[in-house]
C-alpha atoms as a PDB file:
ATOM      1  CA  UNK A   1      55.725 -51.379  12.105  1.00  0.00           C
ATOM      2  CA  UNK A   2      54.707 -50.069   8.663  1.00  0.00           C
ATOM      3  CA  UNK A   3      50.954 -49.928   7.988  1.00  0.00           C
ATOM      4  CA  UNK A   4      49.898 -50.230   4.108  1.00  0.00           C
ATOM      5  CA  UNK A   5      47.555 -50.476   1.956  1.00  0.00           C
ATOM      6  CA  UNK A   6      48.276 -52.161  -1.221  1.00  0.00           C
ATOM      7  CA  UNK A   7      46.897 -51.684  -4.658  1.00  0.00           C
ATOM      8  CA  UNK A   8      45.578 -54.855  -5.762  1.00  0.00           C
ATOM      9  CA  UNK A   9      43.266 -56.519  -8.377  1.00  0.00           C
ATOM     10  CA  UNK A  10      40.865 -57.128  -5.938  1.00  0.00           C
ATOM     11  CA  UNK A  11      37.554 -55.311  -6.790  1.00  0.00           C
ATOM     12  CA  UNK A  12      35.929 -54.638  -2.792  1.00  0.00           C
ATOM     13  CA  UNK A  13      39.039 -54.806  -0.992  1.00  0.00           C
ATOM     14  CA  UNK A  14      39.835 -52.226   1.898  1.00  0.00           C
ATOM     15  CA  UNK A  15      43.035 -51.059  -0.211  1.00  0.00           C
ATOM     16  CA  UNK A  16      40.575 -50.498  -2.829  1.00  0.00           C
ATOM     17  CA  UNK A  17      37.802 -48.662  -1.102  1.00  0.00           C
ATOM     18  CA  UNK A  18      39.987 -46.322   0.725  1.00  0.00           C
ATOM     19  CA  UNK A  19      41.556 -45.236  -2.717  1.00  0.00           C
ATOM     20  CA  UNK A  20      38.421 -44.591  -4.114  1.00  0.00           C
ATOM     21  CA  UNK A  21      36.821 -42.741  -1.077  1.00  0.00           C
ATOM     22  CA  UNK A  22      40.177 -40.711  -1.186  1.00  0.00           C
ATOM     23  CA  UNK A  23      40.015 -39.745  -4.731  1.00  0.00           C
ATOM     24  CA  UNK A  24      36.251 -39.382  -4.536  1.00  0.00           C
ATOM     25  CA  UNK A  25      36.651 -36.340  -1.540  1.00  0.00           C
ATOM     26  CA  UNK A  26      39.707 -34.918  -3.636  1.00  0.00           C
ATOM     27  CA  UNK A  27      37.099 -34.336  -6.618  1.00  0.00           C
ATOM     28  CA  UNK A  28      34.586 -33.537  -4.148  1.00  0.00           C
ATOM     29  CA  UNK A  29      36.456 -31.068  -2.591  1.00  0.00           C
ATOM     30  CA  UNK A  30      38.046 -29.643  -6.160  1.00  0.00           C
ATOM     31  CA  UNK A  31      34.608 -29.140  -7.551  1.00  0.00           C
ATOM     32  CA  UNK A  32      32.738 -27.409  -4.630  1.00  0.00           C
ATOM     33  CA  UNK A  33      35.629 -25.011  -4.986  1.00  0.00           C
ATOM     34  CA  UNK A  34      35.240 -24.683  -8.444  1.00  0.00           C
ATOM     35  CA  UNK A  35      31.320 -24.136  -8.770  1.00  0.00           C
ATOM     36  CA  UNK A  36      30.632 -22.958  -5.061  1.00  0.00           C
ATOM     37  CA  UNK A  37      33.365 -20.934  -4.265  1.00  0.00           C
ATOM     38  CA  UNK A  38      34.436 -19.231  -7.158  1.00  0.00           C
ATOM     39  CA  UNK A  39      31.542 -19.216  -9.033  1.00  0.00           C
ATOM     40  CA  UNK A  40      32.068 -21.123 -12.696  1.00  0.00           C
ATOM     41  CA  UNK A  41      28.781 -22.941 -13.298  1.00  0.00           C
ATOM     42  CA  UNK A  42      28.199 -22.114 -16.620  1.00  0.00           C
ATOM     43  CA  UNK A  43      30.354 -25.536 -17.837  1.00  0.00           C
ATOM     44  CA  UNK A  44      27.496 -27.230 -15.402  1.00  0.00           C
ATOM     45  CA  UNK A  45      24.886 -27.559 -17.365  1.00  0.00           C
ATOM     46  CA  UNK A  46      25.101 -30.927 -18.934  1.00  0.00           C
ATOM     47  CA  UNK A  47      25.275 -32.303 -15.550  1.00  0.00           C
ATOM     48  CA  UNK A  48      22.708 -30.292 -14.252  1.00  0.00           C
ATOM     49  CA  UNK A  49      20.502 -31.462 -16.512  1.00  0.00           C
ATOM     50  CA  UNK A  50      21.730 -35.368 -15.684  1.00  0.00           C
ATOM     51  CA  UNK A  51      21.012 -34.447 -12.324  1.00  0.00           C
ATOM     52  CA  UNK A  52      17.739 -32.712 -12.455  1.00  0.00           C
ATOM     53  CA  UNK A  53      15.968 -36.433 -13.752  1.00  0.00           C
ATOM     54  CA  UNK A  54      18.563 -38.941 -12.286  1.00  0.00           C
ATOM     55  CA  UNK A  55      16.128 -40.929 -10.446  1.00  0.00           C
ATOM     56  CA  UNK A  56      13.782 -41.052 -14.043  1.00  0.00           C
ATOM     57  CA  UNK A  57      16.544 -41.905 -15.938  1.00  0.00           C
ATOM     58  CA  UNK A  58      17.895 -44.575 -13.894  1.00  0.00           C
ATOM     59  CA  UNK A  59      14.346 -46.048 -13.845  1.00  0.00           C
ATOM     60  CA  UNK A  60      13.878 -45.727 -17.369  1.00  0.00           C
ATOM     61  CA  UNK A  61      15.816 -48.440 -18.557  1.00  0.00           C
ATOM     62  CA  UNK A  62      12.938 -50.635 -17.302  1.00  0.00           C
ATOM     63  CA  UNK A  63      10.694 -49.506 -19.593  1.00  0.00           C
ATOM     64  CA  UNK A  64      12.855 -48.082 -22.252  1.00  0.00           C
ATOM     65  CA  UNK A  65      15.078 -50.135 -24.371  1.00  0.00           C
ATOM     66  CA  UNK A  66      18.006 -47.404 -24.805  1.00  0.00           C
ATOM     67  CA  UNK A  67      19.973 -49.923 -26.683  1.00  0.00           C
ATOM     68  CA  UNK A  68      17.832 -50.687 -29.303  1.00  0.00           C
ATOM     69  CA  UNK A  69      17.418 -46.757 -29.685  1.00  0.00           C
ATOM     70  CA  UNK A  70      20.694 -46.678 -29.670  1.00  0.00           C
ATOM     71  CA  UNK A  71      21.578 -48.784 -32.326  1.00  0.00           C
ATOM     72  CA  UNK A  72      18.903 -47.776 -34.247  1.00  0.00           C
ATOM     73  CA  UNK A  73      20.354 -44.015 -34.835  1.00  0.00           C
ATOM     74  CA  UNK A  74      23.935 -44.970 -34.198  1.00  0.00           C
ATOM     75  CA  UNK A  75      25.116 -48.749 -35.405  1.00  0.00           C
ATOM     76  CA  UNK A  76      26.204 -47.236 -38.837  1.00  0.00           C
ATOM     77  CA  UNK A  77      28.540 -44.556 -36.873  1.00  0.00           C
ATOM     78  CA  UNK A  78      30.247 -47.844 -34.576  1.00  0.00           C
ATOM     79  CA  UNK A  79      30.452 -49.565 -37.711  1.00  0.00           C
ATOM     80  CA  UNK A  80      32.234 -46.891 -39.548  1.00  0.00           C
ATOM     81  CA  UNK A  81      34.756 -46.442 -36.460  1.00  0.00           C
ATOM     82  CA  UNK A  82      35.685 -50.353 -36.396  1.00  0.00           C
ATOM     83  CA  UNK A  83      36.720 -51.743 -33.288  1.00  0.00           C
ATOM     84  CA  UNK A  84      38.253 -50.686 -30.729  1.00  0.00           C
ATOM     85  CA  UNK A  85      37.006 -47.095 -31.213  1.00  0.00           C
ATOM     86  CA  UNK A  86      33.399 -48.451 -32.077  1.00  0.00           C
ATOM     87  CA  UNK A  87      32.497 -49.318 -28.677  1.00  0.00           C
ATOM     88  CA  UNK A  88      33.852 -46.054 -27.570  1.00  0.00           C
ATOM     89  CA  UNK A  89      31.324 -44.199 -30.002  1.00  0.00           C
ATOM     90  CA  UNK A  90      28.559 -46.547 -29.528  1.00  0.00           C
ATOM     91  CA  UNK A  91      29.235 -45.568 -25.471  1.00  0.00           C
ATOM     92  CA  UNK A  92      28.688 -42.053 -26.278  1.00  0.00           C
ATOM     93  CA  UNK A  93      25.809 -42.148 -28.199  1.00  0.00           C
ATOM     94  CA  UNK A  94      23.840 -43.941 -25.435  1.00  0.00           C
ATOM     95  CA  UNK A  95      24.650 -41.164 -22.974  1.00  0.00           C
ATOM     96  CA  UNK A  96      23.743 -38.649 -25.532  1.00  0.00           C
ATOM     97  CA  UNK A  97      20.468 -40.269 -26.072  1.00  0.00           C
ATOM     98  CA  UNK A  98      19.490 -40.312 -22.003  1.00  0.00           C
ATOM     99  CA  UNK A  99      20.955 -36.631 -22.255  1.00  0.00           C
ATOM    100  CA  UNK A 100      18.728 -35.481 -25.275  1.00  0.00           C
ATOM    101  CA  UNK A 101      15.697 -37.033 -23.480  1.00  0.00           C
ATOM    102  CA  UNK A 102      16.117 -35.933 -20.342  1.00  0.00           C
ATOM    103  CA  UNK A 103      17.444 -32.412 -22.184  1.00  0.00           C
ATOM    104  CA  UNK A 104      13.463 -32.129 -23.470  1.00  0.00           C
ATOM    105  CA  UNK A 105      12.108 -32.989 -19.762  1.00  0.00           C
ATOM    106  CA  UNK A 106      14.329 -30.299 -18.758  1.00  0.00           C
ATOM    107  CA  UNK A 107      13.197 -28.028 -21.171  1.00  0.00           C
ATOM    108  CA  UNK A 108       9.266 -28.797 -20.806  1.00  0.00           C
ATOM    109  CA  UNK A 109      10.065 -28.166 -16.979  1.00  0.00           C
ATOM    110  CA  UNK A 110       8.955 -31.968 -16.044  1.00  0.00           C
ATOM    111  CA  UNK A 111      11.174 -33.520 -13.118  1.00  0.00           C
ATOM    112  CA  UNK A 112      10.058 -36.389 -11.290  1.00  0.00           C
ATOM    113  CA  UNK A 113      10.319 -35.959  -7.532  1.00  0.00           C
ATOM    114  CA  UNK A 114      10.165 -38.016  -4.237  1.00  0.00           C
END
């Protein structure tokens, strides 16, 4: 008897979740090597800083309409790209906005802590 998983549509199905979970431990696994064992952190440091306020930023879109910041600075650049590429930009520049706010936190040494 042949035991399988197969790769469906199906958003939450076992097949699904144990595909995930295996990738996820492969990447796991490939970056502790990476950074831990041999050492290269320097490349780090946008995630670091992602990492250092996750719980703030996460929170922050409660109180912070990133969208309308974001289309504030960056609508003209989406625009410019046309579609399908615009969304890709527009995608971009909202992470880069959480990054450049939680890049100043980072920088004025203020991390919110539980």
């Amino acid at each position: 008897m042949e035991f399988r998983f197969p790769i469906n549509k199906n958003l939450w199905s076992s097949s699904f979740v144990m595909l995930v979970g295996g990738i996820s431990l492969l990447l796991m696994s490939l970056f502790y090597f990476i950074i831990d064992v041999k050492g290269y952190k320097k490349w780090t440091f946008f995630f670091r800083v992602i990492g250092m306020n996750s719980i703030l930023i996460y929170m922050s879109g409660h109180f912070i309409n990133w969208n309308y910041t974001n289309e504030g600075f960056f609508k003209w650049l989406g625009q410019l790209a046309g579609e399908p590429y615009g969304a890709v930009l527009m995608a971009i520049t909202f992470v880069l906005i959480k990054w450049v706010f939680l890049y100043y936190l980072h920088e004025k040494k203020t991390f919110l802590r539980v």
